[in-house]
N, C-alpha and C. Protein backbone atom coordinates (compact mmCIF):
# COMPACT_ATOMS: atom_id res chain seq x y z
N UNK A 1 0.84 -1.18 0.00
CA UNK A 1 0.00 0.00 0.00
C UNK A 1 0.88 1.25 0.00
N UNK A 2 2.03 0.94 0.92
CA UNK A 2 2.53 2.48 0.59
C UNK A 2 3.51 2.93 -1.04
N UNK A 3 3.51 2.11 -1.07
CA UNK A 3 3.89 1.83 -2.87
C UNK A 3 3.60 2.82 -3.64
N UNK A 4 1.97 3.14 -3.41
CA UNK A 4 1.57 3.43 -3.85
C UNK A 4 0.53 4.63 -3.68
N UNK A 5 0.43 4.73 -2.28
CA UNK A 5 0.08 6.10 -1.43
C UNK A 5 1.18 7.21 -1.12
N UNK A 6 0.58 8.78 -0.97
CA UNK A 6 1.79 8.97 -0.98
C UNK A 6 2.03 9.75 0.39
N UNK A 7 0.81 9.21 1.63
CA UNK A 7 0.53 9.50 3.18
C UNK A 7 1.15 8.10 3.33
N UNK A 8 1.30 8.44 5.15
CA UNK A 8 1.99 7.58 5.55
C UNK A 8 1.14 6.00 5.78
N UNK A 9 1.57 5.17 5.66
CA UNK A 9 0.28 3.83 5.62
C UNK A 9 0.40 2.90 7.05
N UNK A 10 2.05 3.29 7.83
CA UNK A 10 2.47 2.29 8.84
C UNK A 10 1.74 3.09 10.24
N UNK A 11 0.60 3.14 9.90
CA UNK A 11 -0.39 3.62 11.10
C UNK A 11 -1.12 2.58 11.90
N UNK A 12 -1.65 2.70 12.55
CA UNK A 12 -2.33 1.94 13.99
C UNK A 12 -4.14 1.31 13.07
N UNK A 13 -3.64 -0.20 13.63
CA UNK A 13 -5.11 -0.60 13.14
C UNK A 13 -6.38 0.13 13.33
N UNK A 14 -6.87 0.08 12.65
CA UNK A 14 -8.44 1.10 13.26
C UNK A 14 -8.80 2.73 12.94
N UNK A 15 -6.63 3.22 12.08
CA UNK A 15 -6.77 4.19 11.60
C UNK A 15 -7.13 4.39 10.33
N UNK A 16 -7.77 5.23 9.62
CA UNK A 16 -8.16 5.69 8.39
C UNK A 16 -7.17 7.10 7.73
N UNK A 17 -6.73 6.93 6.77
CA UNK A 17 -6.06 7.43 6.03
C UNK A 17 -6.09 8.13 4.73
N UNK A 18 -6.47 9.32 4.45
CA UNK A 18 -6.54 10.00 3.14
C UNK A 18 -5.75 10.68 2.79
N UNK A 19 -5.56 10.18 1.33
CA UNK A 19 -4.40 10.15 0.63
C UNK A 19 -4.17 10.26 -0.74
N UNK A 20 -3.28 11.17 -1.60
CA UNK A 20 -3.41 10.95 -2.79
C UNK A 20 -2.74 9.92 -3.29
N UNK A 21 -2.34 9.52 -4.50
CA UNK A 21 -2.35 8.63 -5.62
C UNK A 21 -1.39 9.76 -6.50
N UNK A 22 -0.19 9.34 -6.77
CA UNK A 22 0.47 9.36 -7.93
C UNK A 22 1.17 8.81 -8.60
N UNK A 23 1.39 9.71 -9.90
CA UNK A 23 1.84 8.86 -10.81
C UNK A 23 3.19 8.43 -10.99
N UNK A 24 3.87 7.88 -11.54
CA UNK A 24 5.08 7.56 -11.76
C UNK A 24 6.55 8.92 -12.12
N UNK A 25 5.64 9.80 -12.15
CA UNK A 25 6.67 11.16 -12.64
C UNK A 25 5.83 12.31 -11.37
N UNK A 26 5.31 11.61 -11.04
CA UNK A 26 4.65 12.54 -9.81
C UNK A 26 3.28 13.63 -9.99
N UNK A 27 2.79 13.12 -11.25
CA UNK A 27 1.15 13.65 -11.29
C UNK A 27 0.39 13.20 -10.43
N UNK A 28 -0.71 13.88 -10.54
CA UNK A 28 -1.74 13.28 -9.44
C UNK A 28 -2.88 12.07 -9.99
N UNK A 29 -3.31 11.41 -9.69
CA UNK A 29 -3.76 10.34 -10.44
C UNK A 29 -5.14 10.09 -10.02
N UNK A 30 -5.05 9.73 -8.47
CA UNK A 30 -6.57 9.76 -7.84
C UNK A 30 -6.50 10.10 -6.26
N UNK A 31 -7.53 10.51 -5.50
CA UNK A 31 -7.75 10.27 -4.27
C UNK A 31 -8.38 9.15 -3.94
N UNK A 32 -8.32 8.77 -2.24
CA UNK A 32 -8.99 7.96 -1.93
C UNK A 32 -8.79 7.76 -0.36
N UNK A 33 -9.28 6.57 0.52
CA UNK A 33 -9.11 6.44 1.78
C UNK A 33 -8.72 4.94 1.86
N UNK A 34 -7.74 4.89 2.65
CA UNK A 34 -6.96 3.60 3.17
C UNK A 34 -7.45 3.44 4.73
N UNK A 35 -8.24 2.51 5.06
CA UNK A 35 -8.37 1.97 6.47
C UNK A 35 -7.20 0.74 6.39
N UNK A 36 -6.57 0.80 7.62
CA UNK A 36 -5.76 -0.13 8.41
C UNK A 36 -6.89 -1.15 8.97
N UNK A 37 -6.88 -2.36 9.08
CA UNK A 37 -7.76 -3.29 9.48
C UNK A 37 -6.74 -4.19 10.37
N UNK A 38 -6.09 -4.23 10.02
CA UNK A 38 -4.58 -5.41 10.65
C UNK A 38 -3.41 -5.30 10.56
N UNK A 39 -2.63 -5.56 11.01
CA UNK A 39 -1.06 -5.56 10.66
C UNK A 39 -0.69 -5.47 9.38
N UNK A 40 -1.22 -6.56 8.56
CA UNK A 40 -1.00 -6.82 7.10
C UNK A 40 -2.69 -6.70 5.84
N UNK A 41 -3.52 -5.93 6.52
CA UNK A 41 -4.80 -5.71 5.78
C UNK A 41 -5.51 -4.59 6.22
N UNK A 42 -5.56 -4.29 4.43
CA UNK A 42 -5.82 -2.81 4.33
C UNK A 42 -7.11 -2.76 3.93
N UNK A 43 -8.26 -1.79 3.56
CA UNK A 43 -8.87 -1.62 2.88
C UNK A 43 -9.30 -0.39 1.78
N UNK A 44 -8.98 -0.58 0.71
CA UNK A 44 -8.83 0.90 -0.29
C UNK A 44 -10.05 0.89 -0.69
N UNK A 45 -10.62 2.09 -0.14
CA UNK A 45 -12.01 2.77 -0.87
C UNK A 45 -11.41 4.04 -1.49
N UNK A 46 -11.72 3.70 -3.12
CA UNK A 46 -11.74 4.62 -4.36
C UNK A 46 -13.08 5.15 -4.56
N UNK A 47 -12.66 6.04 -5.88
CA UNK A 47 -14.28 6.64 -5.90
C UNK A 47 -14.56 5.96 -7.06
N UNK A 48 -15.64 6.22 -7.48
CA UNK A 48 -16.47 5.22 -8.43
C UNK A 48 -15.96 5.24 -9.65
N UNK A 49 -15.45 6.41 -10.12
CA UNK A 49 -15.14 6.54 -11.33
C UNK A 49 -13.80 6.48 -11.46
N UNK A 50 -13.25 6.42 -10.62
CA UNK A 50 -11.73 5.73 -10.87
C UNK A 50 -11.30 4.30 -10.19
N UNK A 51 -12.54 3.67 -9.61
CA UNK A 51 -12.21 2.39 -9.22
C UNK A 51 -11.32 1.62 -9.76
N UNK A 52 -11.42 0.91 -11.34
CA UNK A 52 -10.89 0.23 -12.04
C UNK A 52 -9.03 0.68 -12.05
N UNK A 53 -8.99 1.84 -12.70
CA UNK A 53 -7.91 2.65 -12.87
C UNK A 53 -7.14 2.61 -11.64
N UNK A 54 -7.76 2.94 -10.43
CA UNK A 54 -6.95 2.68 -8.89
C UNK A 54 -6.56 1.17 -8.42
N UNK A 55 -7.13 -0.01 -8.94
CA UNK A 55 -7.09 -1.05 -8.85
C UNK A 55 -6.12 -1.53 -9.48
N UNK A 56 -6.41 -2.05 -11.13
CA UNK A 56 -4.86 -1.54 -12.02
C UNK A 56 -3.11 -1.40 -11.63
N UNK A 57 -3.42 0.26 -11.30
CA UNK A 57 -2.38 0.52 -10.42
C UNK A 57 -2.26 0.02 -9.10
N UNK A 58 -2.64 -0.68 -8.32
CA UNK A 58 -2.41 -1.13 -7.09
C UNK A 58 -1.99 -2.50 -7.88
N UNK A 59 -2.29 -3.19 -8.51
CA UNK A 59 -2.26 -4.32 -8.99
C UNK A 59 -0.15 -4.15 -9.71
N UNK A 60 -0.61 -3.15 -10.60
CA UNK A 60 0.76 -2.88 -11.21
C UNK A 60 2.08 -2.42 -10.31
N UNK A 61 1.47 -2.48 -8.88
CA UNK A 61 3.01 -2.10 -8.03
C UNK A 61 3.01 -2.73 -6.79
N UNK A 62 2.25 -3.76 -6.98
CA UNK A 62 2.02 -5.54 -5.53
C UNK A 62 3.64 -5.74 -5.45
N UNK A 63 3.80 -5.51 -4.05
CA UNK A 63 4.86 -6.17 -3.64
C UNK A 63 4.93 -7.43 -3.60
N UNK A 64 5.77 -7.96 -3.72
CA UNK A 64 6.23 -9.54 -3.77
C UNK A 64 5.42 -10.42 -2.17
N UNK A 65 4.66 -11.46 -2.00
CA UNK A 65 3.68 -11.76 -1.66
C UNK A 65 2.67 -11.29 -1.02
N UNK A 66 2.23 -9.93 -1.66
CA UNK A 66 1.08 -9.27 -1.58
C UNK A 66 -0.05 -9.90 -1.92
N UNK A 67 -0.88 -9.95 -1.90
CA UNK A 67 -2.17 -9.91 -2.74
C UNK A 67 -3.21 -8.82 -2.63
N UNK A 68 -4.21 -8.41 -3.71
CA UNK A 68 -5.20 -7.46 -3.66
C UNK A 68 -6.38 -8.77 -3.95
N UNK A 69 -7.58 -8.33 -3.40
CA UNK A 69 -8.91 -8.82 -3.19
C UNK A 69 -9.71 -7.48 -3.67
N UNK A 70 -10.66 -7.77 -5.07
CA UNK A 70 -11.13 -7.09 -5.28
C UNK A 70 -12.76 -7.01 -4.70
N UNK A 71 -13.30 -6.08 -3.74
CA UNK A 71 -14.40 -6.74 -3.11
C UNK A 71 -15.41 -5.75 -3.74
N UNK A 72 -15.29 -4.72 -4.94
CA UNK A 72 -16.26 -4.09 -5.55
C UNK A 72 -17.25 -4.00 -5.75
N UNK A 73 -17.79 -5.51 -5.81
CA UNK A 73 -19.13 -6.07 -5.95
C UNK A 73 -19.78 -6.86 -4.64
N UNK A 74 -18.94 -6.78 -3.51
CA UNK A 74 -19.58 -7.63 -2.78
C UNK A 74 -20.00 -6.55 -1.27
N UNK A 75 -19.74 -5.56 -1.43
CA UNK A 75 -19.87 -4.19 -0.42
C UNK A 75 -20.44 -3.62 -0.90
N UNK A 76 -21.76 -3.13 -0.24
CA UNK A 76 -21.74 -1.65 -0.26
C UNK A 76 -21.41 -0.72 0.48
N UNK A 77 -21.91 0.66 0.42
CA UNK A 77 -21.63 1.73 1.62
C UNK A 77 -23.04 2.45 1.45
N UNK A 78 -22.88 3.13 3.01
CA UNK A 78 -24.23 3.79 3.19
C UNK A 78 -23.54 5.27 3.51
N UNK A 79 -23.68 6.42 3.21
CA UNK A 79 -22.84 7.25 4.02
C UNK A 79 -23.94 8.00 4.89
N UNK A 80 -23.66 8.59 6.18
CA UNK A 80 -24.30 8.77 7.01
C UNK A 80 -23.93 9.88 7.74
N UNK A 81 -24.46 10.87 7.45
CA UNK A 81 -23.75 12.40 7.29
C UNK A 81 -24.54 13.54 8.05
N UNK A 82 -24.33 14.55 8.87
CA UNK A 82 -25.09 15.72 8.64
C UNK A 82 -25.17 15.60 10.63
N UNK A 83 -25.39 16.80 10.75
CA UNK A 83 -25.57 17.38 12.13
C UNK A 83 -26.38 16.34 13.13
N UNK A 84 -27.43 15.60 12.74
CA UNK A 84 -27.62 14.52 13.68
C UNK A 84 -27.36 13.04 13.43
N UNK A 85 -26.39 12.96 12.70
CA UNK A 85 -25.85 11.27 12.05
C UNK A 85 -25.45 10.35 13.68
N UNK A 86 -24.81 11.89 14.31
CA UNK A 86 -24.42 10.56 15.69
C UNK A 86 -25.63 10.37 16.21
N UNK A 87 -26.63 11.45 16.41
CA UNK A 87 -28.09 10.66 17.19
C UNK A 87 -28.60 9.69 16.67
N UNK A 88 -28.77 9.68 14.49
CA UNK A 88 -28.88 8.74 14.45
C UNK A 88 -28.59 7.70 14.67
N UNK A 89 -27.08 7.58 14.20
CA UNK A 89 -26.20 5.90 14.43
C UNK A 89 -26.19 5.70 16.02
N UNK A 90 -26.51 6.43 17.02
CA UNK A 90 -26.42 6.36 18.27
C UNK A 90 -28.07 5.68 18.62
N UNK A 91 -29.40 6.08 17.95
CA UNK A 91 -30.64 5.25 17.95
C UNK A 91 -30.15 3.41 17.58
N UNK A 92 -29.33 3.37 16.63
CA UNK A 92 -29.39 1.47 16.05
C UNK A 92 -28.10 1.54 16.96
N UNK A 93 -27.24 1.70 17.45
CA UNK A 93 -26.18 0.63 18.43
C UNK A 93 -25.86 1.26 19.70
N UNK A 94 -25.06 0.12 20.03
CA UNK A 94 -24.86 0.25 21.91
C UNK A 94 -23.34 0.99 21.89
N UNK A 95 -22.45 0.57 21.06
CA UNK A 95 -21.27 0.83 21.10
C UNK A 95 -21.18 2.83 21.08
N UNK A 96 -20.28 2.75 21.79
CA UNK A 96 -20.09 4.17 22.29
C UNK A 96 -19.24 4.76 21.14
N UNK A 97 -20.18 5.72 20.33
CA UNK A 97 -19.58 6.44 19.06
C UNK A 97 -19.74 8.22 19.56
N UNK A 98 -19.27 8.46 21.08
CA UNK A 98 -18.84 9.63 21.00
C UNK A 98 -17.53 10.28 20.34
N UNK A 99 -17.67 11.71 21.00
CA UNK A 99 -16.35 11.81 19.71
C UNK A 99 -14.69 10.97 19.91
N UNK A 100 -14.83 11.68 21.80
CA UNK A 100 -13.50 10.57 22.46
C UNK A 100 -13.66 8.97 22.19
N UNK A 101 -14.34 8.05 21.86
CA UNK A 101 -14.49 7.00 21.40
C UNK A 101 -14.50 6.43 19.94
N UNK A 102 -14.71 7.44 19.29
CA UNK A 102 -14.87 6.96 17.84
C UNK A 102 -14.24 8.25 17.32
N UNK A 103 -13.15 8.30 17.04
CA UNK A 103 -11.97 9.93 16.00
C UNK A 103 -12.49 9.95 14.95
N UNK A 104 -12.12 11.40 14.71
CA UNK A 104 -12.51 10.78 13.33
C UNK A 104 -11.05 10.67 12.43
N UNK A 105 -11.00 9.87 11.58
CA UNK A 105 -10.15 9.38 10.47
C UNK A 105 -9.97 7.95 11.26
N UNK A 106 -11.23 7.06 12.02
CA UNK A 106 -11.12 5.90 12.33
C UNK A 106 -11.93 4.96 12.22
N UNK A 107 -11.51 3.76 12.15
CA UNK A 107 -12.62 2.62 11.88
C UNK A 107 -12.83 1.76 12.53
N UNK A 108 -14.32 1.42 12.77
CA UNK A 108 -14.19 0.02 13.90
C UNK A 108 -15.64 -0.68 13.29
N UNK A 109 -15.54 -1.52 13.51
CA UNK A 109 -16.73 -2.58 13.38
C UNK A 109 -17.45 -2.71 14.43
N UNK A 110 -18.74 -2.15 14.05
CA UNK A 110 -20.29 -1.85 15.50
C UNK A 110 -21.42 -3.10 15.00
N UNK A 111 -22.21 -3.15 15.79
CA UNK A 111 -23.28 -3.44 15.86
C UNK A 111 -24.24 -2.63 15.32
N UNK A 112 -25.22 -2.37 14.11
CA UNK A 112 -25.95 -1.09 14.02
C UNK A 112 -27.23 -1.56 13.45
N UNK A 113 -28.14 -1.82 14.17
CA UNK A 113 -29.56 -2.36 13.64
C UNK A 113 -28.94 -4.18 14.32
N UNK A 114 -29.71 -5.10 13.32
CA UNK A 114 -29.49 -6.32 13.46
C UNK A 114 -27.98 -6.67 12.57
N UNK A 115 -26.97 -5.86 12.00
CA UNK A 115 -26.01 -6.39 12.00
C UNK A 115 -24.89 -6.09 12.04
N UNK A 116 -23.56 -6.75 11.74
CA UNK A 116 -22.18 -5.73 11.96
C UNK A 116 -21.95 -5.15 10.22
N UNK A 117 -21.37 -4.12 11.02
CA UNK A 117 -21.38 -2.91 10.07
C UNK A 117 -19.71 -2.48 10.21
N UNK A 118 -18.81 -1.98 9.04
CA UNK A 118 -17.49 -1.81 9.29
C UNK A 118 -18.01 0.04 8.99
N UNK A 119 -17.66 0.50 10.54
CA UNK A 119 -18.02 2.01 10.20
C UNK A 119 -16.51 2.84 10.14
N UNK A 120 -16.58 3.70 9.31
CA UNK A 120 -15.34 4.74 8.83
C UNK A 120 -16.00 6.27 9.24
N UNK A 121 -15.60 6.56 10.48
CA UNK A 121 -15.72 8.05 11.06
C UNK A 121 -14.93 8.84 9.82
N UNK A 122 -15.67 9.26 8.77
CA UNK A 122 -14.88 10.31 7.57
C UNK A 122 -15.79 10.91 7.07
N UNK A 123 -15.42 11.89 6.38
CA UNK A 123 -16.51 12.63 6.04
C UNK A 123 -16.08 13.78 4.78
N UNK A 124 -16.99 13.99 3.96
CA UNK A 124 -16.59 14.74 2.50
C UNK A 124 -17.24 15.98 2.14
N UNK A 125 -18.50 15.73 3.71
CA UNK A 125 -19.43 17.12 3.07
C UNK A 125 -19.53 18.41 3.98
N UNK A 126 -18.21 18.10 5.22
CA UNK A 126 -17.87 19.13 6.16
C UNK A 126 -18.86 19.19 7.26
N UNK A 127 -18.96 18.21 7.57
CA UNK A 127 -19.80 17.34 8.66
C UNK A 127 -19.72 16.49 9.53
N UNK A 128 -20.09 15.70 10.33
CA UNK A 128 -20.00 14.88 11.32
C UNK A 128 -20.45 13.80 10.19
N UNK A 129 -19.91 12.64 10.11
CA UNK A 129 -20.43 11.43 9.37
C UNK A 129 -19.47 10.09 9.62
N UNK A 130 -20.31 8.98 9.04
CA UNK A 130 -19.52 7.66 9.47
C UNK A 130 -19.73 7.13 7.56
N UNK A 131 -19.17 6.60 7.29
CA UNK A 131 -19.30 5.31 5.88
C UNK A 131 -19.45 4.21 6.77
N UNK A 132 -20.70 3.61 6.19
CA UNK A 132 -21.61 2.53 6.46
C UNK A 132 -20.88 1.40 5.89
N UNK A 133 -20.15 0.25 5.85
CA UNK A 133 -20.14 -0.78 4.71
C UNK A 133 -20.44 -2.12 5.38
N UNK A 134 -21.17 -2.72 4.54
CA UNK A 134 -22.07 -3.91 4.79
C UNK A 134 -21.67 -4.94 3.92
N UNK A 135 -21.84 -6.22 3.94
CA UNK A 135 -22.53 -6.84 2.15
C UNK A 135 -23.48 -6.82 1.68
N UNK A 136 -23.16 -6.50 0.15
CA UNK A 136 -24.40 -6.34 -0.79
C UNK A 136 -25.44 -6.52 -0.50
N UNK A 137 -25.46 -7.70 0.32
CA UNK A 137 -26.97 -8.20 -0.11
C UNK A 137 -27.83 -7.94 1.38
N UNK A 138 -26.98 -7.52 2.67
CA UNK A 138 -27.70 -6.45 3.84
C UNK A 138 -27.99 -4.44 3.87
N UNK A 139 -27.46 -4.39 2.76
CA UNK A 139 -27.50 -3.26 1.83
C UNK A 139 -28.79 -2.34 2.02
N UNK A 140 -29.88 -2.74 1.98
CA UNK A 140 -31.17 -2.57 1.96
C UNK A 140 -31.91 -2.73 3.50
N UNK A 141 -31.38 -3.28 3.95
CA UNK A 141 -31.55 -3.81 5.26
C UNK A 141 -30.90 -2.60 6.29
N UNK A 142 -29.77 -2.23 5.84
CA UNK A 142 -29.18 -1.39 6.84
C UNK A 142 -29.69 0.34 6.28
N UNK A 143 -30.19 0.39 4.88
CA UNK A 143 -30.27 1.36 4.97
C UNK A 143 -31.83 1.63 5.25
N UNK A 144 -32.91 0.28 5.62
CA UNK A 144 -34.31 0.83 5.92
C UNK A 144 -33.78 1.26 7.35
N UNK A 145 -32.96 0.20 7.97
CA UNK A 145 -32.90 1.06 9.56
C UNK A 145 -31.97 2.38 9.59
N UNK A 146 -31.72 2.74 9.24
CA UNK A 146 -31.29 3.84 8.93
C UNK A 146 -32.13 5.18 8.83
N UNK A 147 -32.76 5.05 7.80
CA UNK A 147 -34.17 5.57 6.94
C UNK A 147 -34.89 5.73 8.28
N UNK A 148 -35.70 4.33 9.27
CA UNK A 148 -36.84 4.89 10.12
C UNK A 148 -35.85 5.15 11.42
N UNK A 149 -34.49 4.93 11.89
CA UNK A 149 -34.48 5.67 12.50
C UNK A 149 -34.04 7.29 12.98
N UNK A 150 -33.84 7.77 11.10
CA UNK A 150 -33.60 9.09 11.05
C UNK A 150 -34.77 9.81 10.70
N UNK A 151 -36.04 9.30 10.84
CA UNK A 151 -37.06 9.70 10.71
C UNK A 151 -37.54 11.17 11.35
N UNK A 152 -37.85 11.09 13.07
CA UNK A 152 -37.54 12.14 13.58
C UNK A 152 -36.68 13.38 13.56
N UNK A 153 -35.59 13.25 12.97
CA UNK A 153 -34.58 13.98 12.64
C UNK A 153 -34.63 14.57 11.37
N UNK A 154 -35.34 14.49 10.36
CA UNK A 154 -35.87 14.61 9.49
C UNK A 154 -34.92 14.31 8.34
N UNK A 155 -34.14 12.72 8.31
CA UNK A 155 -33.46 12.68 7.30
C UNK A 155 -33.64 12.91 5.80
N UNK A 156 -32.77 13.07 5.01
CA UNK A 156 -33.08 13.34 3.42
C UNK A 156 -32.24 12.43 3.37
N UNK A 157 -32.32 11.49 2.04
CA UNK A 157 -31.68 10.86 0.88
C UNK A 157 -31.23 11.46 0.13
N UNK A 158 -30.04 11.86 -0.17
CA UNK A 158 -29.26 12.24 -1.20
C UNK A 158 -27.95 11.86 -1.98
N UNK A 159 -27.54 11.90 -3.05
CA UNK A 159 -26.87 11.44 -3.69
C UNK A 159 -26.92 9.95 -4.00
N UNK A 160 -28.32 9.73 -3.88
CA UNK A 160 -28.04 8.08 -4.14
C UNK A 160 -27.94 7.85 -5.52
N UNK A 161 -27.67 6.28 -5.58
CA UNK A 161 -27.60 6.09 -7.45
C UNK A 161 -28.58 4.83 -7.26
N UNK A 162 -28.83 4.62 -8.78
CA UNK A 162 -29.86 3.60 -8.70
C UNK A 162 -29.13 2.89 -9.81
């Protein structure tokens, strides 16, 4: 990973990392966020439209018994944003996501509704927010609880894709 980032990557499990991407002569290529998960496992969330292209290049500079796992299709994310996101995510779990408990540029795996959820305290829209990621196929599931319990709060849906 650090190969290929050009922030520091030998950080503390649980930290999150944003970082650019360059090129071989030192252009800029892409952004993105590196969570630390383990000693030796990372997780690179790209943005949509440079997924492939960021992959590629991670692929084209694997250190010698590296491997990349492409999990593109088997995650989604929910992002969960805006002045009452902690009351919300604080309605679906027990785990203590104050601010001294949960930093932000960090990641931990909660409980949130009926399942575990890998949450990323980050945020893009100058806000308090977490990235939701689930599998695909609890996707829908995490975001109805989501949905009724930002109800009161008067959540909006935005930026979704269909």
């Amino acid at each position: 990973v650090q190969r290929v980032c050009v922030r520091q990557m030998d950080v503390a499990p649980g930290k999150v990392v944003y970082t650019p991407v360059l090129s071989e002569t030192g252009g800029f290529k892409s952004d993105l966020t590196v969570m630390r998960l383990g000693k030796d496992h990372f997780r690179v969330v790209t943005g949509g439209a440079h997924g492939m292209a960021d992959l590629k290049w991670f692929k084209d500079h694997l250190a010698p018994m590296a491997s990349i796992l492409d999990m593109t299709t088997a995650y989604t994310t929910v992002g969960l944003w805006g002045p009452n996101a902690r009351r919300i995510l604080h309605k679906l779990t027990r785990a203590d996501i104050s601010h001294a408990a949960f930093k932000f540029s960090t990641c931990k795996t909660l409980e949130v509704g009926s399942q575990l959820v890998l949450a990323s305290r980050i945020s893009y829209v100058g806000d308090l927010g977490w990235e939701l990621y689930v599998p695909m196929e609890q996707g829908q599931r995490l975001w109805d609880e989501i949905w009724d319990a930002g109800q009161e709060f008067g959540i909006t849906a935005c930026g979704m894709g269909v």
